[in-house]
C-alpha atoms as a PDB file:
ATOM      1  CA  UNK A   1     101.831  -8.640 121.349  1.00  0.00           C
ATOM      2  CA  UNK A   2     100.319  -8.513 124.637  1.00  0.00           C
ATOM      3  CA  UNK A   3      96.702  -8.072 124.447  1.00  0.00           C
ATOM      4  CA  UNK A   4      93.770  -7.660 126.989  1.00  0.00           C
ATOM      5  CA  UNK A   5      90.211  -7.754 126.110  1.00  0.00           C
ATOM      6  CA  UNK A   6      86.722  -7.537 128.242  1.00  0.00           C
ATOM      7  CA  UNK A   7      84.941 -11.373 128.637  1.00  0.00           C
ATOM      8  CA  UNK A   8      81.390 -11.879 127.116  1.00  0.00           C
ATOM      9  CA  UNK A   9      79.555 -11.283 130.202  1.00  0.00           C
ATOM     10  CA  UNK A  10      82.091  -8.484 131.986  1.00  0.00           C
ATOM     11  CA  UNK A  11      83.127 -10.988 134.305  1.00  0.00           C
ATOM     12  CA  UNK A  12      86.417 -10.138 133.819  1.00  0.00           C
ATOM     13  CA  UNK A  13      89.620  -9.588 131.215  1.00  0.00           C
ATOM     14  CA  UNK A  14      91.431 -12.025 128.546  1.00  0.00           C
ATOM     15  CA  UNK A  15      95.168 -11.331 129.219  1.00  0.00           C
ATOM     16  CA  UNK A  16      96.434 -12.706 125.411  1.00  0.00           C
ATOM     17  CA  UNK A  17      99.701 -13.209 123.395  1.00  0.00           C
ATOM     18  CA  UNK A  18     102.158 -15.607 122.637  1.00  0.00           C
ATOM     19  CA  UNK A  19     104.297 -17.561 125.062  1.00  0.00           C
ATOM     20  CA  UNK A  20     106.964 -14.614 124.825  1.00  0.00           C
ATOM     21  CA  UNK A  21     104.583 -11.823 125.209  1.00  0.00           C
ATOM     22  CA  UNK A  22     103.246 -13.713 128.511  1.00  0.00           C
ATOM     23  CA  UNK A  23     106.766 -14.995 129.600  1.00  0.00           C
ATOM     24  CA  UNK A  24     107.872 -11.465 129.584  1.00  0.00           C
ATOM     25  CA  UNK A  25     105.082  -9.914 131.936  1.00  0.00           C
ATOM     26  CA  UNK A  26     105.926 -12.670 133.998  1.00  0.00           C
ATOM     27  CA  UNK A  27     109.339 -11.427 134.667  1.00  0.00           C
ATOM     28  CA  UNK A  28     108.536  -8.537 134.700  1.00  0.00           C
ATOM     29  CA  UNK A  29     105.756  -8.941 138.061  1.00  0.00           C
ATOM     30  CA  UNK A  30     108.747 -10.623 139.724  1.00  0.00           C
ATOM     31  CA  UNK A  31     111.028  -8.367 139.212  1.00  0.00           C
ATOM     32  CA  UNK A  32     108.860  -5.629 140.351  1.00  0.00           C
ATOM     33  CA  UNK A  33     107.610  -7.475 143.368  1.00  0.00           C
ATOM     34  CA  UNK A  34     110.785  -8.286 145.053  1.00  0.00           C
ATOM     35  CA  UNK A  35     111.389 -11.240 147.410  1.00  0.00           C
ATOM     36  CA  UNK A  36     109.223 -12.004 150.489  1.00  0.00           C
ATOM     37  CA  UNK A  37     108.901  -9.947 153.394  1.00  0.00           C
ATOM     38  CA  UNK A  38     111.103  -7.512 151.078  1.00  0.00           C
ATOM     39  CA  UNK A  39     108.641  -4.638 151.127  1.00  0.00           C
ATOM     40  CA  UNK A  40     107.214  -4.066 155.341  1.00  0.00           C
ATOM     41  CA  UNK A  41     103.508  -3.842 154.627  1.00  0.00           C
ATOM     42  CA  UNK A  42     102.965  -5.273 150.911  1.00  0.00           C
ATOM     43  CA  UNK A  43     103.159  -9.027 151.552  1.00  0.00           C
ATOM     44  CA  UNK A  44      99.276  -9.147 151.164  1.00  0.00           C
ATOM     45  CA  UNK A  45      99.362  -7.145 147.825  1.00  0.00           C
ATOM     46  CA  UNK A  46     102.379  -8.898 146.922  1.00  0.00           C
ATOM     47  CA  UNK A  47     100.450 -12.231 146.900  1.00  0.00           C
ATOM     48  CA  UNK A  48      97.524 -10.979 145.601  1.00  0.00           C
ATOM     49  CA  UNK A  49      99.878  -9.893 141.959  1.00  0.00           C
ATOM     50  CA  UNK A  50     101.342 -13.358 142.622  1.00  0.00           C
ATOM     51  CA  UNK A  51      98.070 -14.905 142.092  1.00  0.00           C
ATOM     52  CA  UNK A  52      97.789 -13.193 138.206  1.00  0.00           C
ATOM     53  CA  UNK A  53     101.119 -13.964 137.485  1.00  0.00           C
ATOM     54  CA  UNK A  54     100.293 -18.104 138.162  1.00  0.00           C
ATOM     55  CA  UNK A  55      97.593 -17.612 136.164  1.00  0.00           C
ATOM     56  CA  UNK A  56      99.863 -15.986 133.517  1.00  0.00           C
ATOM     57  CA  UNK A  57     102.131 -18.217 133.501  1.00  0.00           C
ATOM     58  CA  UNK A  58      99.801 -21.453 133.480  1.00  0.00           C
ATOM     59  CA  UNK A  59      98.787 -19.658 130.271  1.00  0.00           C
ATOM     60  CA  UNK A  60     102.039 -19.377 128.582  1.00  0.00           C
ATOM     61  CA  UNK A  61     102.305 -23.525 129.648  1.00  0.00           C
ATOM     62  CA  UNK A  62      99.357 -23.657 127.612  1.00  0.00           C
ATOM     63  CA  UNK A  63      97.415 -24.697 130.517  1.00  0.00           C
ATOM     64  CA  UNK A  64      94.587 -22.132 130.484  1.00  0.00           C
ATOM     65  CA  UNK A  65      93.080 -20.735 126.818  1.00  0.00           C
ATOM     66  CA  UNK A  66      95.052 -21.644 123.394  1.00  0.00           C
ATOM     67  CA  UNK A  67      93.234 -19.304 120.353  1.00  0.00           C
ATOM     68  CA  UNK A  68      95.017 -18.702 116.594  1.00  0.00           C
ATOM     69  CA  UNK A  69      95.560 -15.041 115.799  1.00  0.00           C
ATOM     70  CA  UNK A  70      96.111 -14.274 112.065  1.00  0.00           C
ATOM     71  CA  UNK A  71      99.520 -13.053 111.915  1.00  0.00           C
ATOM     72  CA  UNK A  72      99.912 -10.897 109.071  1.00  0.00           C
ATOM     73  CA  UNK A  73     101.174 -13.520 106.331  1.00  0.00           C
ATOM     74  CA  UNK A  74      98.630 -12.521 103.208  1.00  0.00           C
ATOM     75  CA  UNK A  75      98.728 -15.028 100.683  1.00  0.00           C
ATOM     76  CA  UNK A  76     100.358 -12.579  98.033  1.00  0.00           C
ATOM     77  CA  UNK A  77     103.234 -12.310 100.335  1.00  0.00           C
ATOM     78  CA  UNK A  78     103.587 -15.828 100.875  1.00  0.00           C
ATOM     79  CA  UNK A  79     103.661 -15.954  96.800  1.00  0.00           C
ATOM     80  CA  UNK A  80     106.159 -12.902  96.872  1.00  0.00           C
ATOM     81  CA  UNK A  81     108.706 -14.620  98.804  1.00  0.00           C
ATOM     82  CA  UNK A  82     108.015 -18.418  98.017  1.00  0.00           C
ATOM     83  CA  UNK A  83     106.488 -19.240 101.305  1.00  0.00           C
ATOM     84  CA  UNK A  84     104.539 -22.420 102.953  1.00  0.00           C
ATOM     85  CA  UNK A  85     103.525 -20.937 106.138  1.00  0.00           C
ATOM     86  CA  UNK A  86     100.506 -20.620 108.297  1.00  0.00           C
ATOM     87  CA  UNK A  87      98.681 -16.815 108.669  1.00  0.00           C
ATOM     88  CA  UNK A  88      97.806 -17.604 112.534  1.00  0.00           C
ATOM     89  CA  UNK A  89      99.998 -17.340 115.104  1.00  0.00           C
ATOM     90  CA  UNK A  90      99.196 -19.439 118.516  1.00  0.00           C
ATOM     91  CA  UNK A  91      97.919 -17.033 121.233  1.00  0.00           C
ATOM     92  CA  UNK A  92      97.753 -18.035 125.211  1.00  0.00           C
ATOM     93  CA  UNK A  93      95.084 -16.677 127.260  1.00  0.00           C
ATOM     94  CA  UNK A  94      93.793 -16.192 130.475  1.00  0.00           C
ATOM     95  CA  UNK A  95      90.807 -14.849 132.364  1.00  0.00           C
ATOM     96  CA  UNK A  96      90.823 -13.032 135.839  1.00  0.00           C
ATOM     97  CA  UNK A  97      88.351 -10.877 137.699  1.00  0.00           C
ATOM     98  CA  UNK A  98      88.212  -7.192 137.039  1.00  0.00           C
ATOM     99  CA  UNK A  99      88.498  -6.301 140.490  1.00  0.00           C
ATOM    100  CA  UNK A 100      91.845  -8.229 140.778  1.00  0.00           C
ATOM    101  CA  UNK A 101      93.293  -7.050 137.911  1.00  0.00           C
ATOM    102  CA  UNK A 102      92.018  -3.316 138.604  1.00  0.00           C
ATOM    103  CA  UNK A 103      93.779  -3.624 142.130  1.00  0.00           C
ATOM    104  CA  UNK A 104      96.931  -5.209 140.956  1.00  0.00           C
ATOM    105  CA  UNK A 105      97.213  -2.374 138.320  1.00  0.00           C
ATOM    106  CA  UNK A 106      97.309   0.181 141.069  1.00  0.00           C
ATOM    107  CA  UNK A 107      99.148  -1.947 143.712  1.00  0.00           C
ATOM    108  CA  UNK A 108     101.803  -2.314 140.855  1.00  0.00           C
ATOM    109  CA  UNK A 109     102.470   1.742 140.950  1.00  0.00           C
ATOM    110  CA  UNK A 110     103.471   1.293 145.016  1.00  0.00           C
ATOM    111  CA  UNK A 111     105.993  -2.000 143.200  1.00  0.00           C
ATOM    112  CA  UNK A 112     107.140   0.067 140.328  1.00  0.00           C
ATOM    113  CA  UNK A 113     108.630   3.024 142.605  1.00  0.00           C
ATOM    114  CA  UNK A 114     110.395   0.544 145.206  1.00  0.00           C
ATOM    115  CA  UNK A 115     111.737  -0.566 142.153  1.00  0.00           C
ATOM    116  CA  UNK A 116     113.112   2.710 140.388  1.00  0.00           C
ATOM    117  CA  UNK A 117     114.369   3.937 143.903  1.00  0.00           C
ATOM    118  CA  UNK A 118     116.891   0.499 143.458  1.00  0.00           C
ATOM    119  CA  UNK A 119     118.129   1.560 139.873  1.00  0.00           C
ATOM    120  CA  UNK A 120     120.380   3.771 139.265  1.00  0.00           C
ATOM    121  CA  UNK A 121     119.064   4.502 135.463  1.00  0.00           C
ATOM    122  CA  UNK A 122     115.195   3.362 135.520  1.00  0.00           C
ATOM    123  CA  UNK A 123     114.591   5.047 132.058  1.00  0.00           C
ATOM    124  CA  UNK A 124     116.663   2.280 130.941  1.00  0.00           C
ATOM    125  CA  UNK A 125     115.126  -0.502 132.602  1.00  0.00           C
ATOM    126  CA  UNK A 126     113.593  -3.130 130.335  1.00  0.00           C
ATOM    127  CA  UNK A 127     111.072  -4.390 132.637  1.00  0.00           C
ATOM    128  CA  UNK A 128     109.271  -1.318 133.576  1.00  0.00           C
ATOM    129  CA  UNK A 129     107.630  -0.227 129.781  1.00  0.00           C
ATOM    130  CA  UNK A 130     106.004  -4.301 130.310  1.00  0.00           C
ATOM    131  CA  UNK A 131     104.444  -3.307 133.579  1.00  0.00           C
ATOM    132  CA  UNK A 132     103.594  -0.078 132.255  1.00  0.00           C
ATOM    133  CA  UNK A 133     102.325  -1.458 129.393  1.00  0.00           C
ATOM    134  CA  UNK A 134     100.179  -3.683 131.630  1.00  0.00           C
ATOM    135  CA  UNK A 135      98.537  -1.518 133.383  1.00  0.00           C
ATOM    136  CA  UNK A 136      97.842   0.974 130.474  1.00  0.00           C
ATOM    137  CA  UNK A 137      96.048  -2.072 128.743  1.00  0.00           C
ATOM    138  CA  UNK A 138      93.754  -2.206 132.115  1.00  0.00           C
ATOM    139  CA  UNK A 139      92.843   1.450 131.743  1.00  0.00           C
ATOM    140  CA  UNK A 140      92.280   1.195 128.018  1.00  0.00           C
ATOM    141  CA  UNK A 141      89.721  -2.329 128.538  1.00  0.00           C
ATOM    142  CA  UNK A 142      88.580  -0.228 130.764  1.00  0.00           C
ATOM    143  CA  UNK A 143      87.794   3.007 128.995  1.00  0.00           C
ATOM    144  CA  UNK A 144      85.928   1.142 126.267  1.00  0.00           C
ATOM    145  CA  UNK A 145      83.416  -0.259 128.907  1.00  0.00           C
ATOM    146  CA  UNK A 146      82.611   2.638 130.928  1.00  0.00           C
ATOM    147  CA  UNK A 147      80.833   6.350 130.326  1.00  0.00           C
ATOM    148  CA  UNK A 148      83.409   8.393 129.677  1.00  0.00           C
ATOM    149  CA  UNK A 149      82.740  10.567 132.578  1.00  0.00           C
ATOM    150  CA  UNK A 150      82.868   8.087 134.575  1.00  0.00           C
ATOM    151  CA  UNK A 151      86.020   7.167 133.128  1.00  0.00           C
ATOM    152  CA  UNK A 152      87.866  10.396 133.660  1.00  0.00           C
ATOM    153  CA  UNK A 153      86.765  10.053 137.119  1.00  0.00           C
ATOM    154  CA  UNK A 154      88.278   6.726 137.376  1.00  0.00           C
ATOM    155  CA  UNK A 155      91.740   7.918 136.020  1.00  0.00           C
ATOM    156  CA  UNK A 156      92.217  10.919 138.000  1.00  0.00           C
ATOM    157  CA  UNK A 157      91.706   8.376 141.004  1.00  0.00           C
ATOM    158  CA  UNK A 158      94.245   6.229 139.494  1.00  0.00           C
ATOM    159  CA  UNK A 159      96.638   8.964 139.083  1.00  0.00           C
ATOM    160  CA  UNK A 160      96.474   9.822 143.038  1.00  0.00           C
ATOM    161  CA  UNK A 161      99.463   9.127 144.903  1.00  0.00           C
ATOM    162  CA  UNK A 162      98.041   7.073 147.075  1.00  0.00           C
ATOM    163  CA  UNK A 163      99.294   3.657 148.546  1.00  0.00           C
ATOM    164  CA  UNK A 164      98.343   0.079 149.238  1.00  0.00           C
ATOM    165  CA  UNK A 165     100.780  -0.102 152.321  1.00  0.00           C
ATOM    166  CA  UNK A 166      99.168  -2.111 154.811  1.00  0.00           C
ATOM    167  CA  UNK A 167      95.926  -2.795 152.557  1.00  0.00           C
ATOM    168  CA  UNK A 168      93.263  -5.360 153.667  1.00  0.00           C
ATOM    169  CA  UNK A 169      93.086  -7.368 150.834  1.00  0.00           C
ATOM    170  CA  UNK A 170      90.114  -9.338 151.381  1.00  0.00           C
ATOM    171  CA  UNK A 171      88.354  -6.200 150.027  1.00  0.00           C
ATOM    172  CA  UNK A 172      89.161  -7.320 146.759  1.00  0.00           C
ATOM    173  CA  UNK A 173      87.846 -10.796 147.584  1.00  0.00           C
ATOM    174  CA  UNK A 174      84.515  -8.810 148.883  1.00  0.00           C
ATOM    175  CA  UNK A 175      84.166  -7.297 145.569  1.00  0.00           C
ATOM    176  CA  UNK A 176      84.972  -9.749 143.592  1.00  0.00           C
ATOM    177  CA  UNK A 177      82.529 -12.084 144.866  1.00  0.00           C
ATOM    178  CA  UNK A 178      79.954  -9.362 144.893  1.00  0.00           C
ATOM    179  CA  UNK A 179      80.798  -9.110 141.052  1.00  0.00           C
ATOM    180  CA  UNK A 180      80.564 -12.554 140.134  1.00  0.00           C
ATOM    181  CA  UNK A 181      77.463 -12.762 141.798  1.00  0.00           C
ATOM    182  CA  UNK A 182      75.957  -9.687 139.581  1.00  0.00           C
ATOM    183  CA  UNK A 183      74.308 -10.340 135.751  1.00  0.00           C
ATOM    184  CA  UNK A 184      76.056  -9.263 132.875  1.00  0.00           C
ATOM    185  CA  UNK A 185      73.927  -5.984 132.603  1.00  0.00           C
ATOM    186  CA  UNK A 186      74.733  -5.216 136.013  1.00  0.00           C
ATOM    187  CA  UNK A 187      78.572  -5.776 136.003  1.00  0.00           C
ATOM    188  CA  UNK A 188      78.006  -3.051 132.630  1.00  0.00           C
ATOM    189  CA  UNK A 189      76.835  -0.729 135.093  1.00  0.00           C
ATOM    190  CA  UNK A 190      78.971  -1.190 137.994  1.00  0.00           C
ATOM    191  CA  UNK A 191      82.167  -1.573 136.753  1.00  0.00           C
ATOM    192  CA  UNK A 192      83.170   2.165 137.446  1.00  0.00           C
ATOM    193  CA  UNK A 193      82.195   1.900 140.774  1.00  0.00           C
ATOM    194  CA  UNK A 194      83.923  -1.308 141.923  1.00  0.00           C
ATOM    195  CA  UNK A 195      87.267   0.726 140.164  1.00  0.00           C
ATOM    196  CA  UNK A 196      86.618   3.567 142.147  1.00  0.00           C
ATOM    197  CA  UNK A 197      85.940   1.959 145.252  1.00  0.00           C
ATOM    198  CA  UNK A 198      89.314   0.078 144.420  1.00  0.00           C
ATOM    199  CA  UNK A 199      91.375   3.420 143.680  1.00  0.00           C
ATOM    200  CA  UNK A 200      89.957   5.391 146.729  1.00  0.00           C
ATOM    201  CA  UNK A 201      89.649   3.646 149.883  1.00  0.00           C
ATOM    202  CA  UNK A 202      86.501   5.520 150.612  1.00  0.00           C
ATOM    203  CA  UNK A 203      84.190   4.790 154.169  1.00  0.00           C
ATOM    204  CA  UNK A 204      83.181   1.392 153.100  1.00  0.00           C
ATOM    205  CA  UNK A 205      87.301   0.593 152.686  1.00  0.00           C
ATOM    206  CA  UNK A 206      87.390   1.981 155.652  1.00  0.00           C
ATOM    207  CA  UNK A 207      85.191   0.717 157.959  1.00  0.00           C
ATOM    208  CA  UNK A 208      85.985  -2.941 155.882  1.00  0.00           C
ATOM    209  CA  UNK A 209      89.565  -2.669 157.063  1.00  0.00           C
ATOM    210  CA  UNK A 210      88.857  -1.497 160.465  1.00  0.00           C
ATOM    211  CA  UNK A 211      86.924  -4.849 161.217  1.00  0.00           C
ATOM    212  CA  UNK A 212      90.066  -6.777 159.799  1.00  0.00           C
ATOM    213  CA  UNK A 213      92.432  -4.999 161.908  1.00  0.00           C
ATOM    214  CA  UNK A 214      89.949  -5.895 165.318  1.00  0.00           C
ATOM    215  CA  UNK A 215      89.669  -9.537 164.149  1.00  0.00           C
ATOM    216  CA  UNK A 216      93.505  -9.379 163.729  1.00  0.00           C
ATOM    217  CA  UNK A 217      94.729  -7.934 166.987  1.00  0.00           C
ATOM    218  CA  UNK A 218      93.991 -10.250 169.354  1.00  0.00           C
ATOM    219  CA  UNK A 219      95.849 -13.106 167.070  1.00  0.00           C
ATOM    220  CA  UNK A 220      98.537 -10.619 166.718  1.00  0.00           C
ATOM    221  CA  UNK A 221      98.943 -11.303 163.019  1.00  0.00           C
ATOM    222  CA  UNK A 222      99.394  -9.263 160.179  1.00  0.00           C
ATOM    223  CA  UNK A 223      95.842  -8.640 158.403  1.00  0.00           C
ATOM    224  CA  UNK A 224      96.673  -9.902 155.574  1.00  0.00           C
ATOM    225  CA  UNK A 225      96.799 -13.282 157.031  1.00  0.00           C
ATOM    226  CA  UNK A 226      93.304 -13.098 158.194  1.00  0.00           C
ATOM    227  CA  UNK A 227      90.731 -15.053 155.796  1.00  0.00           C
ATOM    228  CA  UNK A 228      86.630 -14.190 155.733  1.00  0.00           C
ATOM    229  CA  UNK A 229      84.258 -16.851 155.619  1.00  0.00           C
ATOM    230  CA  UNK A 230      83.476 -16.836 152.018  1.00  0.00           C
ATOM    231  CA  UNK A 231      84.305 -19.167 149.018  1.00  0.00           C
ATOM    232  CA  UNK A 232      84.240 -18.359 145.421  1.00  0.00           C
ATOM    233  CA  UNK A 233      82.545 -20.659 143.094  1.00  0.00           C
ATOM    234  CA  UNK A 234      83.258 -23.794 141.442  1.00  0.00           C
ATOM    235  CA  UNK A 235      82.491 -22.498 138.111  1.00  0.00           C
ATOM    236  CA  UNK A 236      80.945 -19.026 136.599  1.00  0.00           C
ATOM    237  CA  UNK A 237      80.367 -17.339 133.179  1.00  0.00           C
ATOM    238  CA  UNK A 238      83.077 -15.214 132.074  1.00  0.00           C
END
């Protein structure tokens, strides 16, 4: 079963289960996503939910975290039915940023309703419950990490129908770096803040996006083509 848990030090979330479990969500993104160029507008967020899904998939290669999950075999079962077989279960994991998997959670809802507008019976789809399901296991790592104020604050915001058309996505590079760069105690007590600031584009969006847009102009390029000057690090504390 797909699984996502908070890392020791808040950096970010464990996105566990078994090579089906992760195989799965990763048909599901690309399904959701669509081709290139296939949504005017989304290509940044598009690549930004393409960046999870590698790491997703890396993990279901078992290229990223490998842990053993007891399964549910108790040994007076195994003696019930005359069985030889292990209790754990292999589990693939991976670890990515909580402001990157906050923003693809949302940027998903914009995917998921291109989507259902192309079916003719979405109810029925099989691949929307698994996104769904995705993002409801953000909220949920989420809830058990923040003040529940705060949290109720953070889901109405979620619940908005707002969009990412057009979003400068080097915000979420901004914050995470700004995140990784925080202690553990500190991430505790910003982490409602860096999901709000993701679910509303407030001033600091704003103004953010507005300098992305002048640097883009002159280039004529789309602003989600235009990189800032800062690199993450070689290696942090999850």
């Amino acid at each position: 079963m797909l699984a996502m848990k908070s890392t020791p030090n808040h950096t970010g979330v464990k996105i566990s289960g078994d090579y089906f479990d992760l195989d799965e969500l990763n048909l599901a993104i690309y399904k959701m996503i669509g081709q290139e160029d296939q949504y005017y507008g989304y290509e940044g967020s598009r690549m930004r939910i393409l960046s999870i899904s590698h790491e997703i998939r890396c993990a279901a290669q078992g290229d990223r975290n490998v842990d053993f999950v007891f399964n549910g075999l108790h040994e007076h079962t195994m003696k019930q039915h005359e069985l030889i077989a292990p209790d754990k279960n292999i589990y693939f994991s991976t670890e990515v940023l909580w402001p990157e998997v906050i923003y693809a959670a949302i940027a998903l809802k914009d995917f998921v309703n291109f989507y259902q507008k192309d079916k003719e019976f979405p109810f029925w789809d099989v691949h929307i419950p698994t996104i769904l399901r995705f993002q409801s296991l953000v909220l949920d790592c989420l809830q058990g990490h923040v003040p529940e104020e705060e949290f109720d604050a953070v889901l109405q915001a979620f619940n908005h129908p707002g969009s990412v058309n057009d979003y400068a996505i080097q915000y979420v590079d901004l914050l995470n770096l700004k995140y990784i760069g925080m202690t553990k105690k500190q991430r505790e007590q910003s982490l409602s803040t860096i999901a709000m600031k993701i679910a509303v584009q407030d001033q600091d969006y704003t103004a953010f996006r507005n300098q992305v847009i002048a640097a883009a102009s002159p280039h004529k390029k789309p602003i989600h083509e235009i990189s800032i000057k800062a690199e993450y690090p070689e290696n942090f504390e999850w």
